[in-house]
C-alpha atoms as a PDB file:
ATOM      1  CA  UNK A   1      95.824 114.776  78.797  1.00  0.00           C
ATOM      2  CA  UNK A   2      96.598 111.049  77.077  1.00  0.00           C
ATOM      3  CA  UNK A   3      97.535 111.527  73.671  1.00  0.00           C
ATOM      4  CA  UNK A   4      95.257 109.015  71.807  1.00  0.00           C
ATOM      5  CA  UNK A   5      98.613 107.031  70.111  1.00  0.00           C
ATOM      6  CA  UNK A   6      99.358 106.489  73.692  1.00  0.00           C
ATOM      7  CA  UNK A   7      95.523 104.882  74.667  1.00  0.00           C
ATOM      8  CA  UNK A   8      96.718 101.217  73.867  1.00  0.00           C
ATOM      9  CA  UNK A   9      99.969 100.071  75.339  1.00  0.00           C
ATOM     10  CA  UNK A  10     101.318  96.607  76.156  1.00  0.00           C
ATOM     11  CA  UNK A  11     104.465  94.759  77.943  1.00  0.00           C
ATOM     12  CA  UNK A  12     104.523  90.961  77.916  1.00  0.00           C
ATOM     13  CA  UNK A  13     104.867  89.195  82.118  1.00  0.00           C
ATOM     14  CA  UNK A  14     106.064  85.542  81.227  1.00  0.00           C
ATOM     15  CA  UNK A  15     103.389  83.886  79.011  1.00  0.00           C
ATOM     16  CA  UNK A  16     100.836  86.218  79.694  1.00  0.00           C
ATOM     17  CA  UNK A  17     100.540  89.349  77.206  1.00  0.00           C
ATOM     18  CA  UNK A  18      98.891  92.547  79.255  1.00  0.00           C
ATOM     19  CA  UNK A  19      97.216  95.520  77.268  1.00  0.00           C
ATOM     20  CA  UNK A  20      96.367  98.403  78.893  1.00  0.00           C
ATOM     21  CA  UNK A  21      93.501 100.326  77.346  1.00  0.00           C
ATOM     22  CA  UNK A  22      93.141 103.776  78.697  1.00  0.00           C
ATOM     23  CA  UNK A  23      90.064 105.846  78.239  1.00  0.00           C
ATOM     24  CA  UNK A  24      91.192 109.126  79.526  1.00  0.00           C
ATOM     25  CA  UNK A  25      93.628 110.567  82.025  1.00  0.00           C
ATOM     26  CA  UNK A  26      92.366 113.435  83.481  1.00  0.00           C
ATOM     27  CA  UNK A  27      92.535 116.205  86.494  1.00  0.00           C
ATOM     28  CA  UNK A  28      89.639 114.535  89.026  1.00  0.00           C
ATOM     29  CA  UNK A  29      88.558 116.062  92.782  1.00  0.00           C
ATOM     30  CA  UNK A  30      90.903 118.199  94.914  1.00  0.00           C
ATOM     31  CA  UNK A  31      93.295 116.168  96.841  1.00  0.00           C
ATOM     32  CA  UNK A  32      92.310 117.212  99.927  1.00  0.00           C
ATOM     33  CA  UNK A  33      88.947 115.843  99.002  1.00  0.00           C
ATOM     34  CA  UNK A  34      89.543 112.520  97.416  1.00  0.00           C
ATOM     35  CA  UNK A  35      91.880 111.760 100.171  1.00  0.00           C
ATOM     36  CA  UNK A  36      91.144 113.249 103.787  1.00  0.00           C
ATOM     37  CA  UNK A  37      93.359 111.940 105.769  1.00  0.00           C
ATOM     38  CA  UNK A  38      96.476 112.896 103.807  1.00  0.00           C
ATOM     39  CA  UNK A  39      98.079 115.810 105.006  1.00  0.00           C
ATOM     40  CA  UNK A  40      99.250 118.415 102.388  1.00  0.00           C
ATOM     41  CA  UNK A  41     102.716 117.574 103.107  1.00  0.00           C
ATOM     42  CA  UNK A  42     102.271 114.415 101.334  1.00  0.00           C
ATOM     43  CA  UNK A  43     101.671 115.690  98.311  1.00  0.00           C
ATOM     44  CA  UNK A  44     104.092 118.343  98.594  1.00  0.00           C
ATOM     45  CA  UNK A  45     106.965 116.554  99.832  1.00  0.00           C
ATOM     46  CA  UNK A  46     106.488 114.840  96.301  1.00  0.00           C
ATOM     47  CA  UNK A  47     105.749 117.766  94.166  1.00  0.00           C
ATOM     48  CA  UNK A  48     108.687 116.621  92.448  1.00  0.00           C
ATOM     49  CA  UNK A  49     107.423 113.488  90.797  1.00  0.00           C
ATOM     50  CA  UNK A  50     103.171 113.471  91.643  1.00  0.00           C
ATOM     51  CA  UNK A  51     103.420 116.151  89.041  1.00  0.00           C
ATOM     52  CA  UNK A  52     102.383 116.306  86.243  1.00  0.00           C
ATOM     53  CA  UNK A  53     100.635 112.749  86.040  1.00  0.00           C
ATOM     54  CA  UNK A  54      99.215 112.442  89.836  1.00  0.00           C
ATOM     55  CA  UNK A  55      98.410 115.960  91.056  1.00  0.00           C
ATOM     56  CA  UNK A  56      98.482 119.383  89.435  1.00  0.00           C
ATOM     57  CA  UNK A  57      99.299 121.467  92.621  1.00  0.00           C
ATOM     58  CA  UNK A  58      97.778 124.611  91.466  1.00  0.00           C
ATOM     59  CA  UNK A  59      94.181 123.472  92.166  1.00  0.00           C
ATOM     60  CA  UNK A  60      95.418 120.521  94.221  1.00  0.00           C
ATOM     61  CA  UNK A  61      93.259 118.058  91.874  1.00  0.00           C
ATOM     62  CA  UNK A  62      94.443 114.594  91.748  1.00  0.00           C
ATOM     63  CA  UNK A  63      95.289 113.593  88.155  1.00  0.00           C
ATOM     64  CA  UNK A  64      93.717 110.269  87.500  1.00  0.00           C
ATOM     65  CA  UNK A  65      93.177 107.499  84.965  1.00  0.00           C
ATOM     66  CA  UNK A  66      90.137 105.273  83.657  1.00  0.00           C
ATOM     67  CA  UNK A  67      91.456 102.375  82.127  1.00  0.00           C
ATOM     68  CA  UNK A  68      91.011  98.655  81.442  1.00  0.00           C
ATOM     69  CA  UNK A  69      93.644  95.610  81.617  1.00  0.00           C
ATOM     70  CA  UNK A  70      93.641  92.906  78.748  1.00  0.00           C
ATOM     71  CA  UNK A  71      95.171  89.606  79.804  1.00  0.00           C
ATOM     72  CA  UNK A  72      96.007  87.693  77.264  1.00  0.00           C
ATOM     73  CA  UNK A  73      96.511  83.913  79.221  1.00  0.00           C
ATOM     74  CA  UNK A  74      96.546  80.550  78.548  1.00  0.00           C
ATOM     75  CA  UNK A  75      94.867  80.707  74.783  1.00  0.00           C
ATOM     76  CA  UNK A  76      92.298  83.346  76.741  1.00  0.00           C
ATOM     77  CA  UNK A  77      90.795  87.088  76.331  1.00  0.00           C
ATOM     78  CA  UNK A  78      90.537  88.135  79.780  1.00  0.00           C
ATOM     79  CA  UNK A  79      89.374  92.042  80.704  1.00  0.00           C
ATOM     80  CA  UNK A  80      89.911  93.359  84.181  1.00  0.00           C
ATOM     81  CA  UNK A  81      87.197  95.721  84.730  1.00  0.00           C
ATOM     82  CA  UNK A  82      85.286  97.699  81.806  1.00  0.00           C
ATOM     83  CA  UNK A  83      85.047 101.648  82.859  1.00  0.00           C
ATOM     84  CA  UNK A  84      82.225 103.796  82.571  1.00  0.00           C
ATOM     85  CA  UNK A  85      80.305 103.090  79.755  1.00  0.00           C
ATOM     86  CA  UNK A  86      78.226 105.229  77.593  1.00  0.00           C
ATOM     87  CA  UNK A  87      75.032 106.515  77.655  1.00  0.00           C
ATOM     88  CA  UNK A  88      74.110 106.181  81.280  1.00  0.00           C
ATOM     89  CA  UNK A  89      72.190 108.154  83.859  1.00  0.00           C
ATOM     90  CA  UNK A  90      74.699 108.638  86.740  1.00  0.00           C
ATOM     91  CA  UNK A  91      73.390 111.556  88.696  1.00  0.00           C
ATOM     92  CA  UNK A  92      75.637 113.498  90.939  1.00  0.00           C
ATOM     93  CA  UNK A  93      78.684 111.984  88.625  1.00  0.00           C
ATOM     94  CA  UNK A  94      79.518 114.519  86.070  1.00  0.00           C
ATOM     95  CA  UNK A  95      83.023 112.889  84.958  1.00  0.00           C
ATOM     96  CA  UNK A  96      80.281 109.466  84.065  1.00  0.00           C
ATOM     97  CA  UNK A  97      77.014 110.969  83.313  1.00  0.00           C
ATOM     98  CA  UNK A  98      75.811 110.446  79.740  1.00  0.00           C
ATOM     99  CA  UNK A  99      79.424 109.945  79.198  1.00  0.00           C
ATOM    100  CA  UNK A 100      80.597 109.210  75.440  1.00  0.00           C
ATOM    101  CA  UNK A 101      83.978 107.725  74.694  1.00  0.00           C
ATOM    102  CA  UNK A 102      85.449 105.359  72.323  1.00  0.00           C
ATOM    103  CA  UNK A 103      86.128 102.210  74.752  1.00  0.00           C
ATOM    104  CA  UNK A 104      85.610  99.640  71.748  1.00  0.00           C
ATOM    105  CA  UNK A 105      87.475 101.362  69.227  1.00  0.00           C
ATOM    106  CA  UNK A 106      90.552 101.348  71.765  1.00  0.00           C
ATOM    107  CA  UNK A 107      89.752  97.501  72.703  1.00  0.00           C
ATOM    108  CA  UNK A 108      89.857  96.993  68.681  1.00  0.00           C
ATOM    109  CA  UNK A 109      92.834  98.891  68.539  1.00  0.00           C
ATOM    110  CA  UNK A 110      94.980  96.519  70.781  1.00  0.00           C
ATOM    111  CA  UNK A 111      93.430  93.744  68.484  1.00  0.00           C
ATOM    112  CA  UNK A 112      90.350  92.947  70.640  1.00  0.00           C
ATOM    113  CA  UNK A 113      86.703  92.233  69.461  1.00  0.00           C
ATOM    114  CA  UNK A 114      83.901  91.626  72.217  1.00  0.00           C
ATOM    115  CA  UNK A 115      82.991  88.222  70.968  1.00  0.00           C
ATOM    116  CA  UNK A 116      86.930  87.580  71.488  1.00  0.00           C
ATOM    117  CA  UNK A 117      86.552  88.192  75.436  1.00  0.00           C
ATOM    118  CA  UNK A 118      86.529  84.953  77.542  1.00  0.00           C
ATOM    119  CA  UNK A 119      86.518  86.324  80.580  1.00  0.00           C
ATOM    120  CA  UNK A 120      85.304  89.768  82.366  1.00  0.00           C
ATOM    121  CA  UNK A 121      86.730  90.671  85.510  1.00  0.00           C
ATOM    122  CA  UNK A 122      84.574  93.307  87.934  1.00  0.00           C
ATOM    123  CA  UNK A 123      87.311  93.995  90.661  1.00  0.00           C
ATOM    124  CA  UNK A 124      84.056  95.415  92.237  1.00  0.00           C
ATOM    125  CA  UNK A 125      80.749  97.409  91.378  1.00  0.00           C
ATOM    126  CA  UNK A 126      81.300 101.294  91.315  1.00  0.00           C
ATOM    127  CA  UNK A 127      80.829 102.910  88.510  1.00  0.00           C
ATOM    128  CA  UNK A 128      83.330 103.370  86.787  1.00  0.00           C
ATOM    129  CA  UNK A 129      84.402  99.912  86.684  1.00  0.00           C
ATOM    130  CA  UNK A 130      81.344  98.396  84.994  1.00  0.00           C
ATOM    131  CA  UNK A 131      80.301 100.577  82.865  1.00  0.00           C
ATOM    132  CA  UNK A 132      80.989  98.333  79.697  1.00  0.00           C
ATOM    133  CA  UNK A 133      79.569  95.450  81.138  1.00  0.00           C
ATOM    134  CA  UNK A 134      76.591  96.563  78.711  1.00  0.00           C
ATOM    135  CA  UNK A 135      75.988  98.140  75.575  1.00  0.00           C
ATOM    136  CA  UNK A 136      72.382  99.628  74.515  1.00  0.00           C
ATOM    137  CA  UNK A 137      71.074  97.398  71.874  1.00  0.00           C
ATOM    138  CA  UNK A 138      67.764  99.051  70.729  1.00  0.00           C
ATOM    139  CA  UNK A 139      66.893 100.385  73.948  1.00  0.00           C
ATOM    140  CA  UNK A 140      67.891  97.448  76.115  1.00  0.00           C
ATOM    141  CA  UNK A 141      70.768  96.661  77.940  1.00  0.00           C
ATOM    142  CA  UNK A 142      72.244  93.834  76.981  1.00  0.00           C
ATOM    143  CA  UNK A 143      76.225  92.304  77.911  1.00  0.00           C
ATOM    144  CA  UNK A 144      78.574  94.091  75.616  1.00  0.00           C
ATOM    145  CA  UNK A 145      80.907  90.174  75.649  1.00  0.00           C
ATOM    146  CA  UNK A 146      77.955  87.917  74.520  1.00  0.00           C
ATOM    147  CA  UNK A 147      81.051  84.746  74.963  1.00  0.00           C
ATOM    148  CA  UNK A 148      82.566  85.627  78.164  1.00  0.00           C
ATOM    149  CA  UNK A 149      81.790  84.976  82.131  1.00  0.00           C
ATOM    150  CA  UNK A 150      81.626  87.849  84.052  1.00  0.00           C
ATOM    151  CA  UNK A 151      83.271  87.298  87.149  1.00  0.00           C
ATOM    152  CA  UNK A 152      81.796  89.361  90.282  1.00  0.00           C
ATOM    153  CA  UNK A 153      82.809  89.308  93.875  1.00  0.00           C
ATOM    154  CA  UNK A 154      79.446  87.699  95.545  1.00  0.00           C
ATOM    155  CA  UNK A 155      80.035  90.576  98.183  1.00  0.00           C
ATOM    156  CA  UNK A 156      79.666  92.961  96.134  1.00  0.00           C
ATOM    157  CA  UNK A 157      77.062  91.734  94.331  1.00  0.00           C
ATOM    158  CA  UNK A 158      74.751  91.029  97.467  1.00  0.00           C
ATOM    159  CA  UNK A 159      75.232  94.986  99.025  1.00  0.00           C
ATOM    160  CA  UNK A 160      74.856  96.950  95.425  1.00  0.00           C
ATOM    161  CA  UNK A 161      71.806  94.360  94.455  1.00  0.00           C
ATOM    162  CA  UNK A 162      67.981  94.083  95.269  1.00  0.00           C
ATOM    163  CA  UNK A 163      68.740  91.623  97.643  1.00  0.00           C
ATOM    164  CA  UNK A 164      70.576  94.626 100.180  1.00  0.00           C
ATOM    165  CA  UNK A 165      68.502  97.419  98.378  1.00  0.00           C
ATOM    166  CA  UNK A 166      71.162  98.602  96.205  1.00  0.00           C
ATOM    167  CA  UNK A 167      73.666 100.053  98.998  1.00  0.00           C
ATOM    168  CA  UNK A 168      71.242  99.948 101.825  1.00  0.00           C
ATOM    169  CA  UNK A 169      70.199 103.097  99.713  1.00  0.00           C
ATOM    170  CA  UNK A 170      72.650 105.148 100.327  1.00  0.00           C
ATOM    171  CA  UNK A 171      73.007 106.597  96.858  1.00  0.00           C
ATOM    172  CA  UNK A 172      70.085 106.249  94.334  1.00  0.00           C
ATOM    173  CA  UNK A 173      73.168 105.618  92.012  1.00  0.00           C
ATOM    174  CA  UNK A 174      73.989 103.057  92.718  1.00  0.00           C
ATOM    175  CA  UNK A 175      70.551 101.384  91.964  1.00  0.00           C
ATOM    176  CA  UNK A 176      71.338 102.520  88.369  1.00  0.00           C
ATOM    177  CA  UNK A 177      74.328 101.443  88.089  1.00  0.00           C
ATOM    178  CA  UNK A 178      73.500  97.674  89.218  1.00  0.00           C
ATOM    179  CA  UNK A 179      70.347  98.019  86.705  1.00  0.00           C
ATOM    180  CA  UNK A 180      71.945  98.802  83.487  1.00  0.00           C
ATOM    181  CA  UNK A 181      75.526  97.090  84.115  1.00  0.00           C
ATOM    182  CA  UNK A 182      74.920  94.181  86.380  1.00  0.00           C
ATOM    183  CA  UNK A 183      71.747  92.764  86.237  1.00  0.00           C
ATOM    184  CA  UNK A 184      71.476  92.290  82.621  1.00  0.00           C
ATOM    185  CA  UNK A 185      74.589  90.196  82.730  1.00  0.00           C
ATOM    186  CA  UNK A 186      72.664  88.108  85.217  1.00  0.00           C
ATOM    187  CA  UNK A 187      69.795  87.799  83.140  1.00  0.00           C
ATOM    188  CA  UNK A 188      71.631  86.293  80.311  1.00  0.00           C
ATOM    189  CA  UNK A 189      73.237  84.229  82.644  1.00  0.00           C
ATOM    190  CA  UNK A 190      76.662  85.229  82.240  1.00  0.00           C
ATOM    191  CA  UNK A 191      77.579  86.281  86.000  1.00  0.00           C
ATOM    192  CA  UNK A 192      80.030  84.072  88.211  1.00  0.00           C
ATOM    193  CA  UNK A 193      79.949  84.932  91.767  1.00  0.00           C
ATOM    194  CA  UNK A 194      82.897  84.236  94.052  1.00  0.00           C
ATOM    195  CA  UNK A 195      84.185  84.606  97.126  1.00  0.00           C
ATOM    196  CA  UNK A 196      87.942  84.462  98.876  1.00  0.00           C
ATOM    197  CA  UNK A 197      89.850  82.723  96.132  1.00  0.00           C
ATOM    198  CA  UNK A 198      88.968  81.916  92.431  1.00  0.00           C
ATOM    199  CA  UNK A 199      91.612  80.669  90.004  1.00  0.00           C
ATOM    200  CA  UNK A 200      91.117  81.769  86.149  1.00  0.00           C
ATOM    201  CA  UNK A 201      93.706  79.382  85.172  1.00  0.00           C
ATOM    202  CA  UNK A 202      97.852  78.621  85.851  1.00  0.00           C
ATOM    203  CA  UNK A 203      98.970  82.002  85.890  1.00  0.00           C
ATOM    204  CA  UNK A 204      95.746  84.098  87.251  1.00  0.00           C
ATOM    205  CA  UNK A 205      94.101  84.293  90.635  1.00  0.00           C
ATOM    206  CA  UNK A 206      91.590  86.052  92.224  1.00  0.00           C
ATOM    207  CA  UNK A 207      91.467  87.457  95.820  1.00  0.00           C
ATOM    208  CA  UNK A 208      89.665  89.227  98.246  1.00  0.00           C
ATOM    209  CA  UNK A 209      91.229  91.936  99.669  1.00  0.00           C
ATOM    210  CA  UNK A 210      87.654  94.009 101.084  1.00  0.00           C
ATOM    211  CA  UNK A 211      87.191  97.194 102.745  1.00  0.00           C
ATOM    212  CA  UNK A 212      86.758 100.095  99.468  1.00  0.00           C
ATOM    213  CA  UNK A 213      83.441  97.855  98.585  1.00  0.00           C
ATOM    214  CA  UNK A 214      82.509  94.779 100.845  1.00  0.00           C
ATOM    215  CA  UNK A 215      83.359  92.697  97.628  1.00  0.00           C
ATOM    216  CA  UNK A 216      86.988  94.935  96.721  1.00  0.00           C
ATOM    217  CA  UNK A 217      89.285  91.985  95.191  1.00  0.00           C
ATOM    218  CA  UNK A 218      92.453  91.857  93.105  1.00  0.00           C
ATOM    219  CA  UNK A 219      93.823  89.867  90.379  1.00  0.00           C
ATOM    220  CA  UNK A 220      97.083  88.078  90.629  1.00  0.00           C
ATOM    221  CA  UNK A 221      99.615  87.208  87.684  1.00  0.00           C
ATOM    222  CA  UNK A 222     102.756  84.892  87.950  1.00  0.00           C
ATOM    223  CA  UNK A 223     103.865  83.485  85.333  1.00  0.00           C
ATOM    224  CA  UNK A 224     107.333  82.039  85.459  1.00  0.00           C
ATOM    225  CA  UNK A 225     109.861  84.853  86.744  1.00  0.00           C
ATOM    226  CA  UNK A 226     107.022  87.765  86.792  1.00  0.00           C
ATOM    227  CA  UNK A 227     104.608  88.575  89.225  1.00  0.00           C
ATOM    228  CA  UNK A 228     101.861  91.624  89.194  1.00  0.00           C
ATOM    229  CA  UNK A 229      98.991  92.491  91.276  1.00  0.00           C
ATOM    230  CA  UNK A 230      96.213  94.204  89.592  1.00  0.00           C
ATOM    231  CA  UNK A 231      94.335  95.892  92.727  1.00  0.00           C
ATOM    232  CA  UNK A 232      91.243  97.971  91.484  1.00  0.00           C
ATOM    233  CA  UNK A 233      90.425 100.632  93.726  1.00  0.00           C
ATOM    234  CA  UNK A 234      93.085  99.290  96.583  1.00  0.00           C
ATOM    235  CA  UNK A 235      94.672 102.907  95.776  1.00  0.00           C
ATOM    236  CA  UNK A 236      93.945 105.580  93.966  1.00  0.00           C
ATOM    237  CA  UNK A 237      97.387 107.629  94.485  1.00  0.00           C
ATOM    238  CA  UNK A 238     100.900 106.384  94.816  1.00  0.00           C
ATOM    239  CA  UNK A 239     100.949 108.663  97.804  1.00  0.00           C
ATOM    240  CA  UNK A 240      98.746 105.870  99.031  1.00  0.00           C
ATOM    241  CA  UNK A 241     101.867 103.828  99.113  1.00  0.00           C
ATOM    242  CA  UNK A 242     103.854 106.357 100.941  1.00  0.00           C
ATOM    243  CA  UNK A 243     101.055 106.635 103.385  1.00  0.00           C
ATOM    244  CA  UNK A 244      99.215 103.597 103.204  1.00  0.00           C
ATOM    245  CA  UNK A 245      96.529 104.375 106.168  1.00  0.00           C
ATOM    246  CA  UNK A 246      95.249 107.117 103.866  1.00  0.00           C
ATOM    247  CA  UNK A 247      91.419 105.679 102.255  1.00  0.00           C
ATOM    248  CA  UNK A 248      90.126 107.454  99.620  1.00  0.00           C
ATOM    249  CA  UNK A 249      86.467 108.998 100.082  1.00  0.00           C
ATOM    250  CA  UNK A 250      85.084 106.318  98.751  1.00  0.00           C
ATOM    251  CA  UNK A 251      86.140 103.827 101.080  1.00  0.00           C
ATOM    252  CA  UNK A 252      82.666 101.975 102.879  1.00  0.00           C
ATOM    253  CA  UNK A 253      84.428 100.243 105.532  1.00  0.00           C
ATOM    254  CA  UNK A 254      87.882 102.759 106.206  1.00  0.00           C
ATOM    255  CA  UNK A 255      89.811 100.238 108.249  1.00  0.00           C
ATOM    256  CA  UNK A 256      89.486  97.172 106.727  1.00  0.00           C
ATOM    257  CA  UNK A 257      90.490  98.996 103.582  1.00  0.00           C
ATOM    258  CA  UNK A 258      93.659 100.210 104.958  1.00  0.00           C
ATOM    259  CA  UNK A 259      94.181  96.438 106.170  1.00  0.00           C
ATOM    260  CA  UNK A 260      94.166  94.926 102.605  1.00  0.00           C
ATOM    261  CA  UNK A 261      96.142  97.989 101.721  1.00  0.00           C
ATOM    262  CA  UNK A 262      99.313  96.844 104.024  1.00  0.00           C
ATOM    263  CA  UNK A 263      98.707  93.484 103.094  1.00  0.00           C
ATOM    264  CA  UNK A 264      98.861  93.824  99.698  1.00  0.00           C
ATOM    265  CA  UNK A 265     101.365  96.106  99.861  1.00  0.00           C
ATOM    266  CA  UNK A 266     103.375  93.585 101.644  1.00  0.00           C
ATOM    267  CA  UNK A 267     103.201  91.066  99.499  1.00  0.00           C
ATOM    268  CA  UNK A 268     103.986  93.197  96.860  1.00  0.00           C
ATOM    269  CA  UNK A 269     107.467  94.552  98.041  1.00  0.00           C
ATOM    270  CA  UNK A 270     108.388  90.950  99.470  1.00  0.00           C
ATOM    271  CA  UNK A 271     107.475  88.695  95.911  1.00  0.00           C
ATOM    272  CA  UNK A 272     108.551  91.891  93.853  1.00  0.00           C
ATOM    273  CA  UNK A 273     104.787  91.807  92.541  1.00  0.00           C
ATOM    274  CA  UNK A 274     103.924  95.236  89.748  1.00  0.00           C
ATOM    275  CA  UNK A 275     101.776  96.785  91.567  1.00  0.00           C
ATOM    276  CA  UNK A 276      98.826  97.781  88.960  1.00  0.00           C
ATOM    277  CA  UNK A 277      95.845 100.213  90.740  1.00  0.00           C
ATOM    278  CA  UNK A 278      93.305 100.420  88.323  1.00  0.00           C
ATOM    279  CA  UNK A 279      93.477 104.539  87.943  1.00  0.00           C
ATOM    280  CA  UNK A 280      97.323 105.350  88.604  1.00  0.00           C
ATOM    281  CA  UNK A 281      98.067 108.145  85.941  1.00  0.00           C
ATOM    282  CA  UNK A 282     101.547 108.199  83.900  1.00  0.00           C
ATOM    283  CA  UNK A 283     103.121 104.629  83.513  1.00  0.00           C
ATOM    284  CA  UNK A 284     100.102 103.366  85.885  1.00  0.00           C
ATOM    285  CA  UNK A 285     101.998 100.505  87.219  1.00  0.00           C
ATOM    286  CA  UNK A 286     105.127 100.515  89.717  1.00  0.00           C
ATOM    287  CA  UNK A 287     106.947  98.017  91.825  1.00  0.00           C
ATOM    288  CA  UNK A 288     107.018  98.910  95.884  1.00  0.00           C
ATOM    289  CA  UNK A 289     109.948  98.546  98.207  1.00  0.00           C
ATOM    290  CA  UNK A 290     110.036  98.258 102.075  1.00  0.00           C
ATOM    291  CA  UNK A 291     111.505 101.218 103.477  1.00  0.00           C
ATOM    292  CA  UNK A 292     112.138 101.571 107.517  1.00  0.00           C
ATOM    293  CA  UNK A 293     108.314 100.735 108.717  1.00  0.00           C
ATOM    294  CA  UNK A 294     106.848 101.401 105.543  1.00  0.00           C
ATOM    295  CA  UNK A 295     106.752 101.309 101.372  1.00  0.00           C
ATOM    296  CA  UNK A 296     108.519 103.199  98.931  1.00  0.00           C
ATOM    297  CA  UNK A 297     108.161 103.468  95.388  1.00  0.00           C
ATOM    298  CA  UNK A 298     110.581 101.177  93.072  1.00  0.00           C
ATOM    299  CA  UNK A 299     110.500 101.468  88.812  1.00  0.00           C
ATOM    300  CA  UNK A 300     107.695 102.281  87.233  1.00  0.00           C
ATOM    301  CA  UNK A 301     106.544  99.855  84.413  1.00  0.00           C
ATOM    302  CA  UNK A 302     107.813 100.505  80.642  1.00  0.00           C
ATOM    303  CA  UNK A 303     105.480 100.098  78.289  1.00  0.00           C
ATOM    304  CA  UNK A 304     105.230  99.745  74.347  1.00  0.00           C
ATOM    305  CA  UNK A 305     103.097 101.667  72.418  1.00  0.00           C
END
């Protein structure tokens, strides 16, 4: 669905330049799937504007994105998360299994070579957010930045690692996935844990906000009158800001994720933070409002190709 002249956009936030690199933006699991707890109303009530870049109502799928945000800051190459990668064994994930896409030719496109990247940001561990940690280099896995630190949330990295059996086990996956994206990165002793708060530098932060993974965190920008909130897998769907006690499936610890979800939310609407969820389809980023009790959608972000 993305025409390829529209894979690499950008916008400029104070002195910070952001590039969004978008892999592919696609028709994913059936609403009612992906999101259990939303009633069909929700997405009906919005037919009007989900469609066509959120849902396609005919087969109720949710319409999502995989993409990647460059942060150019303070003389730095920074990447917030690095998709799915190519080549791997994932199992039970068609949309990521022996996928093969053209994430460095886009990256090269918006003027970016991996020995360019400073900094590597894994918002957390799943999948599809790590996948270019790597890259196969004659049958090994070896970090696809050779110059950067990859920053992971120590959470995270504790529950999808040896040290808490990969996910207690609860998806041979996701022993894979820590094997041929994470660990390697250790080994060439390029990983950063962190925990709570970790400042990149004067205009980016880094924040907890758990509950999707024990390790979920988001990245936040301010640089003079701007603000943005990049929040990884915080939502999924804008109807998440409509209805923000709605977790997607792949929430481990529901609650807690629909606590950071208000919270963030919050802070959004309040500081007029651009809200940026790593897999929001169309113009992918959107500013939220208070409305009664709740959120509401403000303008979407404007891009240049």
């Amino acid at each position: 669905m993305t025409n390829e002249n529209d894979s690499v956009q950008s916008m400029v936030l104070g002195d910070v330049e952001v590039i969004r690199i978008i892999e592919w933006h696609e028709p994913f699991l059936p609403a009612s799937t992906m999101f259990p707890e939303a009633s069909a109303d929700a997405w009906k009530d919005n037919e009007d504007w989900l469609v066509p870049d959120h849902w396609r109502p005919g087969d109720d799928s949710t319409v999502l994105a995989l993409q990647t945000w460059v942060l150019r800051s303070g003389g730095r190459t920074v990447l917030v998360d690095t998709g799915a990668g190519n080549g791997r064994e994932r199992p039970g994930m068609a949309p990521f299994h022996h996928c093969q896409g053209d994430f460095l030719g886009l990256l090269e496109k918006g003027g970016v070579r991996p020995q360019d990247v400073d900094v590597v940001v894994n918002t957390h561990l799943h999948v599809d957010h790590v996948g270019w940690n790597t890259v196969d280099a004659d049958g090994q896995w070896v970090p696809t930045f050779p110059n950067a630190r990859y920053l992971v949330p120590a959470a995270d990295d504790f529950h999808y690692g040896p040290d808490n059996a990969y996910g207690n086990g609860a998806q041979e996956v996701d022993r894979l996935i820590y094997e041929d994206s994470v660990a390697p990165v250790h080994q060439a002793g390029q990983v950063v844990l962190w925990d709570g708060l970790h400042r990149l530098d004067e205009h980016l932060t880094l924040e907890s906000a758990p509950g999707h993974t024990p390790g979920s965190s988001v990245v936040r920008l301010e640089s003079g009158r701007d603000r943005a909130v990049f929040v990884g897998d915080l939502l999924h769907s804008p109807v998440q800001i409509l209805h923000p006690c709605c977790n997607s499936n792949a929430c481990l610890a529901p609650r807690q994720a629909v606590a950071s979800r208000r919270r963030i939310l919050e802070r959004a609407a309040d500081e007029r933070e651009l809200l940026v969820p790593s897999h929001f389809g169309g113009a992918g980023a959107v500013e939220v409002r208070r409305e009664g009790g709740g959120f509401t959608l403000g303008p979407w972000a404007e891009w240049a190709g």
